[in-house]
N, C-alpha and C. Protein backbone atom coordinates (compact mmCIF):
# COMPACT_ATOMS: atom_id res chain seq x y z
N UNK A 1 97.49 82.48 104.88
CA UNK A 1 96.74 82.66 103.64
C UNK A 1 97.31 83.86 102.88
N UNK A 2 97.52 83.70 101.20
CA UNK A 2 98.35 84.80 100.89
C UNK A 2 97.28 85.91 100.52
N UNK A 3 97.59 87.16 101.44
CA UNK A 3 96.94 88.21 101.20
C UNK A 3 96.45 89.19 100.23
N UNK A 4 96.78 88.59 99.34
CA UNK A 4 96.17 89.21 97.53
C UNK A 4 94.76 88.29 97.06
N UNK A 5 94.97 87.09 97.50
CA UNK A 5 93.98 86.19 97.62
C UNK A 5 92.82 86.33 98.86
N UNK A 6 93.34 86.82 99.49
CA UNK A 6 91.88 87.12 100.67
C UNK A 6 91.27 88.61 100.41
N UNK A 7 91.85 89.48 99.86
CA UNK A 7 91.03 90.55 99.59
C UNK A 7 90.56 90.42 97.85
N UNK A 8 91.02 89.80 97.29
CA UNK A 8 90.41 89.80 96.17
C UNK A 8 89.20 88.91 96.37
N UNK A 9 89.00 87.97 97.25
CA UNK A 9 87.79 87.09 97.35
C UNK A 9 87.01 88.32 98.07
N UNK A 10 87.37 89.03 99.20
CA UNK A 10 86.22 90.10 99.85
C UNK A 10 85.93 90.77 98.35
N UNK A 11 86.84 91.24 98.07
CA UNK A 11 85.98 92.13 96.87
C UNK A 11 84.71 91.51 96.10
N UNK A 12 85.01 89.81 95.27
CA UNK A 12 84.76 89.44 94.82
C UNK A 12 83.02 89.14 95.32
N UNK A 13 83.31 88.77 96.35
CA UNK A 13 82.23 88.24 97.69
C UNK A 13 81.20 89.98 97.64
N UNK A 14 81.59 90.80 97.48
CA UNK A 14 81.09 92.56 97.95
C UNK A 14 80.30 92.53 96.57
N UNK A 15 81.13 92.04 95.42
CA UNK A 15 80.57 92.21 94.22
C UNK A 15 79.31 91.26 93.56
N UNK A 16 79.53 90.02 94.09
CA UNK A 16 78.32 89.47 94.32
C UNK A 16 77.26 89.69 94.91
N UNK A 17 76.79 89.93 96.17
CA UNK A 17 76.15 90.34 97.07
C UNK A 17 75.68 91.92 96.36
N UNK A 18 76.67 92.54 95.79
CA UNK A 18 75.71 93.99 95.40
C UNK A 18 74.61 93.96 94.33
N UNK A 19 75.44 92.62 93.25
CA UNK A 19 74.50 92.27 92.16
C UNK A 19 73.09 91.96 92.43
N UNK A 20 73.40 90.63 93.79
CA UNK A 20 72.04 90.58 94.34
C UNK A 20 71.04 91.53 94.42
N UNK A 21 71.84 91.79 95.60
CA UNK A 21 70.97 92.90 96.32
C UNK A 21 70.06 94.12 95.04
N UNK A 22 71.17 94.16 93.99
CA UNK A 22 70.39 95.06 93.24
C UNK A 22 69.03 94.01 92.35
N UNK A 23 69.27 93.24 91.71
CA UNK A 23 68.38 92.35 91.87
C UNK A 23 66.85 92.81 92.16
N UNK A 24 67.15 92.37 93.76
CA UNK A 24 65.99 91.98 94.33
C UNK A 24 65.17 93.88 94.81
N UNK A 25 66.17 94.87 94.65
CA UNK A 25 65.92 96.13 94.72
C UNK A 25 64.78 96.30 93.49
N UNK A 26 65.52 96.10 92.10
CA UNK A 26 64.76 96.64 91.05
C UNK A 26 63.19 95.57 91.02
N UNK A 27 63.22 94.78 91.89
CA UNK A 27 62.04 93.83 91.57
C UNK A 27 61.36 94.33 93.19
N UNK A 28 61.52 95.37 93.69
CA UNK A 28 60.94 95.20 95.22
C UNK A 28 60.82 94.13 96.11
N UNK A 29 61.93 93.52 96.13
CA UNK A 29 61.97 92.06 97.16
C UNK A 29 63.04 92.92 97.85
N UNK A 30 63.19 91.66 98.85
CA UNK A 30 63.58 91.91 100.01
C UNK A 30 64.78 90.87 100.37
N UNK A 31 65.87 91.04 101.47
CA UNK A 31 66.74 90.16 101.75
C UNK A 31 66.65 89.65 102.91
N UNK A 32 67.88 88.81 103.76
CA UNK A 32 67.73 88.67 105.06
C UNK A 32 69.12 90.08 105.55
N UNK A 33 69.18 89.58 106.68
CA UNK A 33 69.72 90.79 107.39
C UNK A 33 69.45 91.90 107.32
N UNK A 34 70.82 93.11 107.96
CA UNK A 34 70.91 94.18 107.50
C UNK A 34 70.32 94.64 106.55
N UNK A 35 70.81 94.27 105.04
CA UNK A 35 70.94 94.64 103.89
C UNK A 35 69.28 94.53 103.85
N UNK A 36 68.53 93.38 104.46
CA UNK A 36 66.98 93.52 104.18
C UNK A 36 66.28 94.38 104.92
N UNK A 37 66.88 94.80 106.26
CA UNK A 37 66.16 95.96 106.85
C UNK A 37 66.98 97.24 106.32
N UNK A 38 67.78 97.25 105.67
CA UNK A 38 67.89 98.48 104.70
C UNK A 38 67.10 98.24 103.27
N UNK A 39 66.58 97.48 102.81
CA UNK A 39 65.75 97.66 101.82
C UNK A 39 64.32 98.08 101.88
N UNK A 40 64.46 97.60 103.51
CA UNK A 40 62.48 97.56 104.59
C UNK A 40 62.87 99.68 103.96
N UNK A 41 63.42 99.87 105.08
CA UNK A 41 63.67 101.46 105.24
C UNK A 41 63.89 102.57 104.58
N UNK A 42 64.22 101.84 103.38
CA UNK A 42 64.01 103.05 102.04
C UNK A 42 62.93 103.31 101.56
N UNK A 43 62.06 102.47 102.14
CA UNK A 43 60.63 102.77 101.43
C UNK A 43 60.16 103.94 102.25
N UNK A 44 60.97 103.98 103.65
CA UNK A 44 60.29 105.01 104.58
C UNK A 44 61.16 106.45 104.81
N UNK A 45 62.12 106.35 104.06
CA UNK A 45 63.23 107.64 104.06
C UNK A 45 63.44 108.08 102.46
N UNK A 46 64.51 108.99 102.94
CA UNK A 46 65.02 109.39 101.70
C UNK A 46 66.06 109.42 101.19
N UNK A 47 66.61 108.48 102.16
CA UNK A 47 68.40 107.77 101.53
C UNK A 47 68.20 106.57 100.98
N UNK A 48 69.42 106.66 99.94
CA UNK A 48 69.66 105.82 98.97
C UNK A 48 69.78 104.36 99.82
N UNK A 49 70.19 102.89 99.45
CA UNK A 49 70.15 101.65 100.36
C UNK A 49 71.91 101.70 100.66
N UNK A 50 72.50 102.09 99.78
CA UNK A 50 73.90 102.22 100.24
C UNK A 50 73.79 103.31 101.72
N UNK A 51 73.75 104.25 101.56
CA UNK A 51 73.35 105.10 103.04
C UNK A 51 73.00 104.63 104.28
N UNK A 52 71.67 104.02 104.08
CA UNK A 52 71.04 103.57 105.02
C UNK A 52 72.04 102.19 105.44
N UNK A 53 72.74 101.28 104.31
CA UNK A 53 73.08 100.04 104.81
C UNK A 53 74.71 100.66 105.59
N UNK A 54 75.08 101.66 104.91
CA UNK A 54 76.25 101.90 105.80
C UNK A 54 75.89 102.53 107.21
N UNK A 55 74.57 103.30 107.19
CA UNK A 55 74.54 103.27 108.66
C UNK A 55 74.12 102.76 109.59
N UNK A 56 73.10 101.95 109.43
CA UNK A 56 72.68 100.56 110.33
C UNK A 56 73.94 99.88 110.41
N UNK A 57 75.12 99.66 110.07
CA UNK A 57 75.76 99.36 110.86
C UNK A 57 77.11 99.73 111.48
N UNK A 58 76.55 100.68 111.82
CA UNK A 58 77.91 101.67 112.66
C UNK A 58 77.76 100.73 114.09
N UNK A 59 76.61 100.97 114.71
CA UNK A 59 76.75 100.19 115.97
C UNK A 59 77.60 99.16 116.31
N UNK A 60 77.35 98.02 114.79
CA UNK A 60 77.85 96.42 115.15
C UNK A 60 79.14 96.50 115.14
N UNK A 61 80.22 98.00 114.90
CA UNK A 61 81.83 97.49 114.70
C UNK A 61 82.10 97.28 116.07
N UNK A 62 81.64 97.87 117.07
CA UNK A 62 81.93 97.49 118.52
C UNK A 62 81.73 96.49 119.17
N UNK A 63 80.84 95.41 118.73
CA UNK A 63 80.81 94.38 119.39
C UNK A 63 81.48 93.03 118.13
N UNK A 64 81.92 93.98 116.89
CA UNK A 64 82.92 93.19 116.19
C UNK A 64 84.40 93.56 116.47
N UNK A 65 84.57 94.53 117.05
CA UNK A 65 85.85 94.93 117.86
C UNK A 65 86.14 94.26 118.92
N UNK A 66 85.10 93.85 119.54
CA UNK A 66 85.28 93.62 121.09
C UNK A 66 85.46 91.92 120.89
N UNK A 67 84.56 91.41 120.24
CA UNK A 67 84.26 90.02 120.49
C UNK A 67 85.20 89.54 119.43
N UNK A 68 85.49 90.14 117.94
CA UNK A 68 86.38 88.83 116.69
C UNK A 68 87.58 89.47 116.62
N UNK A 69 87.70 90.74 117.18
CA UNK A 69 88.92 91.26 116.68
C UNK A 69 89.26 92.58 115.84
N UNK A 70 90.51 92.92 115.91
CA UNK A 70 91.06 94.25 115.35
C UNK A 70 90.43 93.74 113.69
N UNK A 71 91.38 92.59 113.45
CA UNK A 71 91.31 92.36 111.31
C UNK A 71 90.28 92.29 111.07
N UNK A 72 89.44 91.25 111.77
CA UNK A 72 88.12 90.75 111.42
C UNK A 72 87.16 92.36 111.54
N UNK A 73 87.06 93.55 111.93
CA UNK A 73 86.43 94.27 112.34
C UNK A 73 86.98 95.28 111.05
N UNK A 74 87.77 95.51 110.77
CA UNK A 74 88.48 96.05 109.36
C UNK A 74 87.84 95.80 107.95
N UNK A 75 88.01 94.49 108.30
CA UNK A 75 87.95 93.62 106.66
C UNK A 75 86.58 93.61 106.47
N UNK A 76 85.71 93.98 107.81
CA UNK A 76 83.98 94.00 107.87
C UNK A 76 83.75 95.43 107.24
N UNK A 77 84.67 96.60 107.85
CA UNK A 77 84.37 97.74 107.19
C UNK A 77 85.14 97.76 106.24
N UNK A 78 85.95 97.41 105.56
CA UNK A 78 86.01 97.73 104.41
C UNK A 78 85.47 96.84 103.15
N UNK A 79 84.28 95.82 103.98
CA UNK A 79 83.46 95.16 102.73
C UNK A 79 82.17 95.81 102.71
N UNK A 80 81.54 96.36 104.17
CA UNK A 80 80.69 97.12 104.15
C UNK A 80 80.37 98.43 103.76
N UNK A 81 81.80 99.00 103.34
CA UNK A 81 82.47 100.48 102.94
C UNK A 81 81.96 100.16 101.29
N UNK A 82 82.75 98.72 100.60
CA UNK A 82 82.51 98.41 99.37
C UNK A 82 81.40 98.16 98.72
N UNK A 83 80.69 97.13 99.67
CA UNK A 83 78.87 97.18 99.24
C UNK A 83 78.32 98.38 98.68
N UNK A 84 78.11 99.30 100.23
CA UNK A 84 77.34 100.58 99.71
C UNK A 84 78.33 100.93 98.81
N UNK A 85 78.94 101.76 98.47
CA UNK A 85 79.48 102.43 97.13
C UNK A 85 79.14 101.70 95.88
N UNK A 86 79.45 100.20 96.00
CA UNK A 86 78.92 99.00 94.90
C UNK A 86 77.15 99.47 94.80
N UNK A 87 76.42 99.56 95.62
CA UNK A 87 75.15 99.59 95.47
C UNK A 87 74.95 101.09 94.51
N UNK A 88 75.66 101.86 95.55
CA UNK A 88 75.42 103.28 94.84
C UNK A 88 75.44 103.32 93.01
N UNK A 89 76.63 102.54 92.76
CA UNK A 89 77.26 102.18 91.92
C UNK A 89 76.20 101.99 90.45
N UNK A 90 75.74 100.87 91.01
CA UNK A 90 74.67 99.83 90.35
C UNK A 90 73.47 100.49 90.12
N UNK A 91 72.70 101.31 91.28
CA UNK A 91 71.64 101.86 91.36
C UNK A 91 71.57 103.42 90.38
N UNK A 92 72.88 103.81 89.47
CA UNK A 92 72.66 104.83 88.63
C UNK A 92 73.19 104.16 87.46
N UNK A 93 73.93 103.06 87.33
CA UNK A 93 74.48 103.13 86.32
C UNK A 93 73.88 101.39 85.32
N UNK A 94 73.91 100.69 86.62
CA UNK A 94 72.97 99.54 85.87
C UNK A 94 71.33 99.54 85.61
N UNK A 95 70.66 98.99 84.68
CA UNK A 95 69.40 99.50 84.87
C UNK A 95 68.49 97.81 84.32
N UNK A 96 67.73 97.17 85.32
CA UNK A 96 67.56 96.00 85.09
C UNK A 96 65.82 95.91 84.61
N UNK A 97 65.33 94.62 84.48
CA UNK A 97 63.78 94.60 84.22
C UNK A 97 63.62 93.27 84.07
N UNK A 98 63.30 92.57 85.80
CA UNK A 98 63.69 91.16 85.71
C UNK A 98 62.29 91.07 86.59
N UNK A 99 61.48 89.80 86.06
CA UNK A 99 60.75 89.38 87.01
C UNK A 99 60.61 88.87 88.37
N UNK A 100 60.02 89.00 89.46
CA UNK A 100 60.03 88.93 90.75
C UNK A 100 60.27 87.18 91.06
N UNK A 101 59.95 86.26 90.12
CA UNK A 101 59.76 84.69 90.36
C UNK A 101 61.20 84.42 89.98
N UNK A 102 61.87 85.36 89.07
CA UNK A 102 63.39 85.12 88.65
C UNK A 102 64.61 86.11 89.60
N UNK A 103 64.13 87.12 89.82
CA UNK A 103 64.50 88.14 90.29
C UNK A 103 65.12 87.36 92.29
N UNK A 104 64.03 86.28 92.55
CA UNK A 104 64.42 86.53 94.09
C UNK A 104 65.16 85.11 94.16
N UNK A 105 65.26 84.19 93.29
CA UNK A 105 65.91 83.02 93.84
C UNK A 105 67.33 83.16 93.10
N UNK A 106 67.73 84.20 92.13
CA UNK A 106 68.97 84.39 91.68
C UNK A 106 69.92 85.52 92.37
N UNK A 107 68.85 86.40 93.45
CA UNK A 107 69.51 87.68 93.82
C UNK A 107 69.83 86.93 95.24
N UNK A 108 68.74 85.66 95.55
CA UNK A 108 69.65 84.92 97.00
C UNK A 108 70.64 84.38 96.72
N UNK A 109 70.70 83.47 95.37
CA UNK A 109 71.64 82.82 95.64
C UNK A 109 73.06 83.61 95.41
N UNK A 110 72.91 85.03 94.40
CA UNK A 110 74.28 85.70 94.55
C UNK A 110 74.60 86.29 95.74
N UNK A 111 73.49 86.89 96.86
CA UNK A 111 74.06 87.23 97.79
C UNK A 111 74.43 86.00 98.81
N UNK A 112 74.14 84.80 99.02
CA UNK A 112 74.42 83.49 99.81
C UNK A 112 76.11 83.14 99.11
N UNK A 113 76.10 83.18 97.62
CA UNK A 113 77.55 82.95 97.69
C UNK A 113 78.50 84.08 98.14
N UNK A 114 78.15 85.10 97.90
CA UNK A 114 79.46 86.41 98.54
C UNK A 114 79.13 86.36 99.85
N UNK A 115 77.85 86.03 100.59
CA UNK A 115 78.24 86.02 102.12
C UNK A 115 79.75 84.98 102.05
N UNK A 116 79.03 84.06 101.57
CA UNK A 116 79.89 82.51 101.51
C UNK A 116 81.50 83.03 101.85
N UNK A 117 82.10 83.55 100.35
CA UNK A 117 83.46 84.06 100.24
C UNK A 117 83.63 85.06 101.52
N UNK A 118 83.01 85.80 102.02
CA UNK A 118 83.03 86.63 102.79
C UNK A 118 83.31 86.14 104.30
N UNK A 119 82.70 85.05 104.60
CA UNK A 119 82.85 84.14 105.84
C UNK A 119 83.67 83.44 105.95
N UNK A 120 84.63 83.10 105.27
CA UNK A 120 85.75 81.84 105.00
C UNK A 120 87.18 82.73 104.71
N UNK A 121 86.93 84.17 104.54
CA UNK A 121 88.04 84.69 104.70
C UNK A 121 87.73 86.27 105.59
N UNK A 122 87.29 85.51 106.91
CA UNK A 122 87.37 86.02 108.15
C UNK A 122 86.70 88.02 107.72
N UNK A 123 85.56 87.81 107.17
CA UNK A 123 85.01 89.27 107.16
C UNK A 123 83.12 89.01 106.95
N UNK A 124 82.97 89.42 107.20
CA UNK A 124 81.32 90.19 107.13
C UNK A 124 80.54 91.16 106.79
N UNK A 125 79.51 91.42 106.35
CA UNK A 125 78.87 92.37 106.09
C UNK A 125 77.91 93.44 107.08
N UNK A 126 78.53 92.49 108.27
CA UNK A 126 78.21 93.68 109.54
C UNK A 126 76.39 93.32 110.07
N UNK A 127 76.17 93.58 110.84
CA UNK A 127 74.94 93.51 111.49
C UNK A 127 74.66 92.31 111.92
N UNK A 128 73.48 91.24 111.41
CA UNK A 128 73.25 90.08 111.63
C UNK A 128 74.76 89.31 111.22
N UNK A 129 75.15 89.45 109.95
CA UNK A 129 76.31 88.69 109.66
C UNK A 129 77.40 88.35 110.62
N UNK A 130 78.17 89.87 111.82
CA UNK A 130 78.66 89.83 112.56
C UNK A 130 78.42 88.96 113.76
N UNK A 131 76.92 89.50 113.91
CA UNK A 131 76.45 88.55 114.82
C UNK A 131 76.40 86.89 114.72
N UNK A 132 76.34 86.28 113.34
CA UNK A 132 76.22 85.52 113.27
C UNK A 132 77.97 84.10 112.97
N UNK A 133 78.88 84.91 112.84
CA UNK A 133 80.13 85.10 112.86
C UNK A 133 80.65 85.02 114.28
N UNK A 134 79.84 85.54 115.18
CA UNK A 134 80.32 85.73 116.54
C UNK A 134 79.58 84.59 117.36
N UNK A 135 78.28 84.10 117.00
CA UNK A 135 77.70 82.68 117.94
C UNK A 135 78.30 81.24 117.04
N UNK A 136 78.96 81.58 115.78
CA UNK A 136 79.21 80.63 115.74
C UNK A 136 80.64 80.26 115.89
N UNK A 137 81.34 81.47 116.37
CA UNK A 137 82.20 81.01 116.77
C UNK A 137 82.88 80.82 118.79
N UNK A 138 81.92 81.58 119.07
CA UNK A 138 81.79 81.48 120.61
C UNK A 138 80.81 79.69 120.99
N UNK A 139 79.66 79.95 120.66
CA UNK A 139 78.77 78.95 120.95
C UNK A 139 78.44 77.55 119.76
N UNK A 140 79.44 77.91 118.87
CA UNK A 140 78.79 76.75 117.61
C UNK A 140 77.53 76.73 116.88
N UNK A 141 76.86 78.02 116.78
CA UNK A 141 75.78 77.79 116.72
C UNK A 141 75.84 77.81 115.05
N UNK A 142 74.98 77.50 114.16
CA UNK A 142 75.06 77.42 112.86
C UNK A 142 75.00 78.64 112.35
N UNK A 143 75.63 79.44 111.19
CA UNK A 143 75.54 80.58 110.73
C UNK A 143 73.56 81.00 110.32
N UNK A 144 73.57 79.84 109.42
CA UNK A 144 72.10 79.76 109.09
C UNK A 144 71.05 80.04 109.90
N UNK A 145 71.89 79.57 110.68
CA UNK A 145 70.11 79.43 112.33
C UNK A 145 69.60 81.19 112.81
N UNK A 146 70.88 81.59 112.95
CA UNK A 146 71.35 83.08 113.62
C UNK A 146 70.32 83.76 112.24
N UNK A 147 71.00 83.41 111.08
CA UNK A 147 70.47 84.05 109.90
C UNK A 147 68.86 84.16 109.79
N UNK A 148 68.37 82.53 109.68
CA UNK A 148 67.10 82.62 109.58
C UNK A 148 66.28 83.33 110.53
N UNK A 149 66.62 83.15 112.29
CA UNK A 149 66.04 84.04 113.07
C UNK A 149 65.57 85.24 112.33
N UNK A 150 66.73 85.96 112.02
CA UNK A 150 66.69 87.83 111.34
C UNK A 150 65.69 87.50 110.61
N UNK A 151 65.87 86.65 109.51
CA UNK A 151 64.91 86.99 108.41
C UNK A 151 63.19 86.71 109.07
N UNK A 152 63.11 86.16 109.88
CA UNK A 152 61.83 86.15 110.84
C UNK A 152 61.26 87.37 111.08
N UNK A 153 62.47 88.30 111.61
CA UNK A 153 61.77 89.62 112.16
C UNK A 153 61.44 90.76 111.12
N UNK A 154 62.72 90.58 110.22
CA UNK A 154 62.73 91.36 108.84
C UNK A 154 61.26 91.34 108.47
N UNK A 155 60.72 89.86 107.67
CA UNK A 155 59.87 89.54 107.50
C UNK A 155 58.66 90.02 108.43
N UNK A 156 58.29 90.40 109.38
CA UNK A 156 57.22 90.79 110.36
C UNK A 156 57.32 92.26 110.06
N UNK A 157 58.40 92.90 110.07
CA UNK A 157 58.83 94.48 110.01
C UNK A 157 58.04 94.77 108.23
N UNK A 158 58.64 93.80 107.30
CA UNK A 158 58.47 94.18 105.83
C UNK A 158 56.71 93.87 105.66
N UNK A 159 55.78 93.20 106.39
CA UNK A 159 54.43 92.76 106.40
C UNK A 159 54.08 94.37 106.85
N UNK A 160 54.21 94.73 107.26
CA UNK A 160 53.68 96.26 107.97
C UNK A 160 53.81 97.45 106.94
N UNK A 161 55.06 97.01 106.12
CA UNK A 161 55.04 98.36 105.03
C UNK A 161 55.28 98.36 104.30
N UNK A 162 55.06 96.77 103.51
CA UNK A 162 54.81 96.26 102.19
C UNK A 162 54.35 95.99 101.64
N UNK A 163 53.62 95.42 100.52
CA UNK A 163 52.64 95.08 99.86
C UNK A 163 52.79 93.18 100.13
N UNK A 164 51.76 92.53 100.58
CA UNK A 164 52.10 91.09 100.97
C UNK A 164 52.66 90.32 100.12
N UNK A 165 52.60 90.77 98.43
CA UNK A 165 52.84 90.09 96.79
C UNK A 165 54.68 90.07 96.99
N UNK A 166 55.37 91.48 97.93
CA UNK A 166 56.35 91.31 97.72
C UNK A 166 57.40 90.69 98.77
N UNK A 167 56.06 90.58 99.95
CA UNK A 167 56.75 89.82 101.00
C UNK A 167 57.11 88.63 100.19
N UNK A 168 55.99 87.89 99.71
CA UNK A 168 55.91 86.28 99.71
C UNK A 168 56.96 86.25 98.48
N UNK A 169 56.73 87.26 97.57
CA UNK A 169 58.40 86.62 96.71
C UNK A 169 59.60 86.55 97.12
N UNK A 170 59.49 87.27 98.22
CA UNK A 170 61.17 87.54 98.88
C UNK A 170 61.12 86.12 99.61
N UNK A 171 60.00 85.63 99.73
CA UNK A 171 60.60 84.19 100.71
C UNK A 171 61.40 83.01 99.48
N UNK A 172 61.40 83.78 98.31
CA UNK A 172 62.18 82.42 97.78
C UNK A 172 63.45 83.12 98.07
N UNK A 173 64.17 84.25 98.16
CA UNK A 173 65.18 84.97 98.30
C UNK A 173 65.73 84.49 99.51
N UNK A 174 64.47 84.56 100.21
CA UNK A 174 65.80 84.17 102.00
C UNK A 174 66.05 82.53 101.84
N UNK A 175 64.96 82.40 101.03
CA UNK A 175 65.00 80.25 100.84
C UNK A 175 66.73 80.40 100.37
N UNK A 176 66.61 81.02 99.40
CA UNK A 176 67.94 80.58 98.74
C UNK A 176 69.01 80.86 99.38
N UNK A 177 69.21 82.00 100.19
CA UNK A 177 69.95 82.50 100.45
C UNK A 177 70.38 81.45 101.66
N UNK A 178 69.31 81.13 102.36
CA UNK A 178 69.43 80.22 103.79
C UNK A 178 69.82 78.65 103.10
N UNK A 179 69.96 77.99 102.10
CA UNK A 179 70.15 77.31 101.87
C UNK A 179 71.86 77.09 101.10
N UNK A 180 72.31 78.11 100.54
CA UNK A 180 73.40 78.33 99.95
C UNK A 180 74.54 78.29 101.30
N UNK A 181 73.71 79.00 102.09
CA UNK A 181 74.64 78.95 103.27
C UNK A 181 74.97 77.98 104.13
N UNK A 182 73.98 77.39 104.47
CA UNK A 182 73.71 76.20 105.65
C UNK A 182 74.91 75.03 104.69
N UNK A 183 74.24 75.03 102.72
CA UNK A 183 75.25 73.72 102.36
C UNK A 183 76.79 74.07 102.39
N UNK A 184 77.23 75.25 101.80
CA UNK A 184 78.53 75.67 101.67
C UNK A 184 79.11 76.08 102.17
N UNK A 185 78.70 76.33 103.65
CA UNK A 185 79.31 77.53 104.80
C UNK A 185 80.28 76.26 105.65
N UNK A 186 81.46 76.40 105.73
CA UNK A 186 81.95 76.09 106.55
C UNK A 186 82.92 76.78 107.54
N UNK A 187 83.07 76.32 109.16
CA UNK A 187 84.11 77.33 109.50
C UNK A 187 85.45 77.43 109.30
N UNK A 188 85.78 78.64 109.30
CA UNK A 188 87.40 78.68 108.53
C UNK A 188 88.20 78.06 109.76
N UNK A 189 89.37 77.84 109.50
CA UNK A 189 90.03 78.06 110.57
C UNK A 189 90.34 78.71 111.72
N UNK A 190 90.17 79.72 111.67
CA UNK A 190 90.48 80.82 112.67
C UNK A 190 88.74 80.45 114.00
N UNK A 191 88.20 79.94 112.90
CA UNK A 191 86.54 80.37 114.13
C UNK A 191 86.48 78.51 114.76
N UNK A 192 87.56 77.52 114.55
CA UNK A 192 87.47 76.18 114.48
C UNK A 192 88.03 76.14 116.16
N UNK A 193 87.44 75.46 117.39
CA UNK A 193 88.07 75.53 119.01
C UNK A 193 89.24 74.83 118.19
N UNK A 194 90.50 74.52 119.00
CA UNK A 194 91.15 73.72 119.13
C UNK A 194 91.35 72.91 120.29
N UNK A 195 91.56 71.54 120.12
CA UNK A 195 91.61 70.98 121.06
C UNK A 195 92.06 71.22 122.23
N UNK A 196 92.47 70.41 123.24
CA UNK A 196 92.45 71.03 124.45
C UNK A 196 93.72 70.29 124.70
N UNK A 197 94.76 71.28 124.87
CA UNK A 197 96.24 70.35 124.73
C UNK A 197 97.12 70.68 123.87
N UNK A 198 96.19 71.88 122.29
CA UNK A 198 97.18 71.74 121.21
C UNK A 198 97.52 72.81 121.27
């Protein structure tokens, strides 16, 4: 794959996903993964969501080291390096005023397509994503499935220190988001077994 073309899609994929994410920030919704238990946690600290999302996932480069690899573990930090700064980015310099019924099924579906680009040229956004990158390529398991789990717990975590008006809008957010993925996600090559013989 020519390599001007796979990092311009991570970028591209980083730049989507931040739009989201800001999105569903300025409307108090919520995401799946990481990025949604860094949105849970700003309500309870005093770092920015870029901060918090770059450090929730320091842990996962090790078991993205260990289990996908040197590149794949790179191309994760340097999309997860790009997000936060992108968020930082957005959060002083863009300034939005979008309703919560518009706000959560457009901020899933931009972050469902940059996961999208993000998965098909062997990188992630770290945390659940990794994880979900890693069963489906060890066990087959569907990216979506791994995904929706998270947003299960997210969702239980965000009921405790949210207002319930902004839980239930965020469920069109993970709708979308879980649906963008499940139709368009396919595995790349690299995560595909090969037969047995070839």
């Amino acid at each position: 794959m020519n390599t001007t073309h796979r990092w311009l899609s991570i970028v591209e994929g980083c730049l989507l996903v931040a739009l989201g994410i800001h999105l569903l920030q300025t409307s108090q919704l919520l995401i799946s993964g990481t990025a949604g238990l860094g949105l849970v946690l700003i309500q309870v600290t005093d770092l920015s969501f870029g901060q918090v999302f770059f450090l929730l996932n320091l842990p996962f480069y090790i078991l993205a080291w260990r289990s996908l690899g040197r590149d794949f573990t790179l191309r994760t930090f340097f999309s997860i390096s790009l997000l936060s700064l992108l968020s930082e980015l957005m959060a002083r310099f863009v300034e939005l005023s979008i309703h919560p019924l518009l706000a959560a099924p457009l901020g899933g579906l931009l972050v469902g397509f940059g996961l999208i680009l993000l998965f098909r040229h062997n990188a992630s956004l770290g945390g659940l994503n990794i994880l979900a990158v890693y069963l489906e390529r060890r066990f087959d398991w569907h990216a979506s499935l791994t995904l929706l789990i998270g947003d299960l717990a997210i969702l239980l975590l965000a009921l405790l220190l949210l207002d319930p008006a902004q839980v239930i809008w965020s469920l069109l957010a993970f709708l979308a988001l879980s649906s963008v993925v499940k139709r368009y996600h396919r595995p790349p090559a690299w995560a595909t077994p090969k037969p047995a013989g070839a």
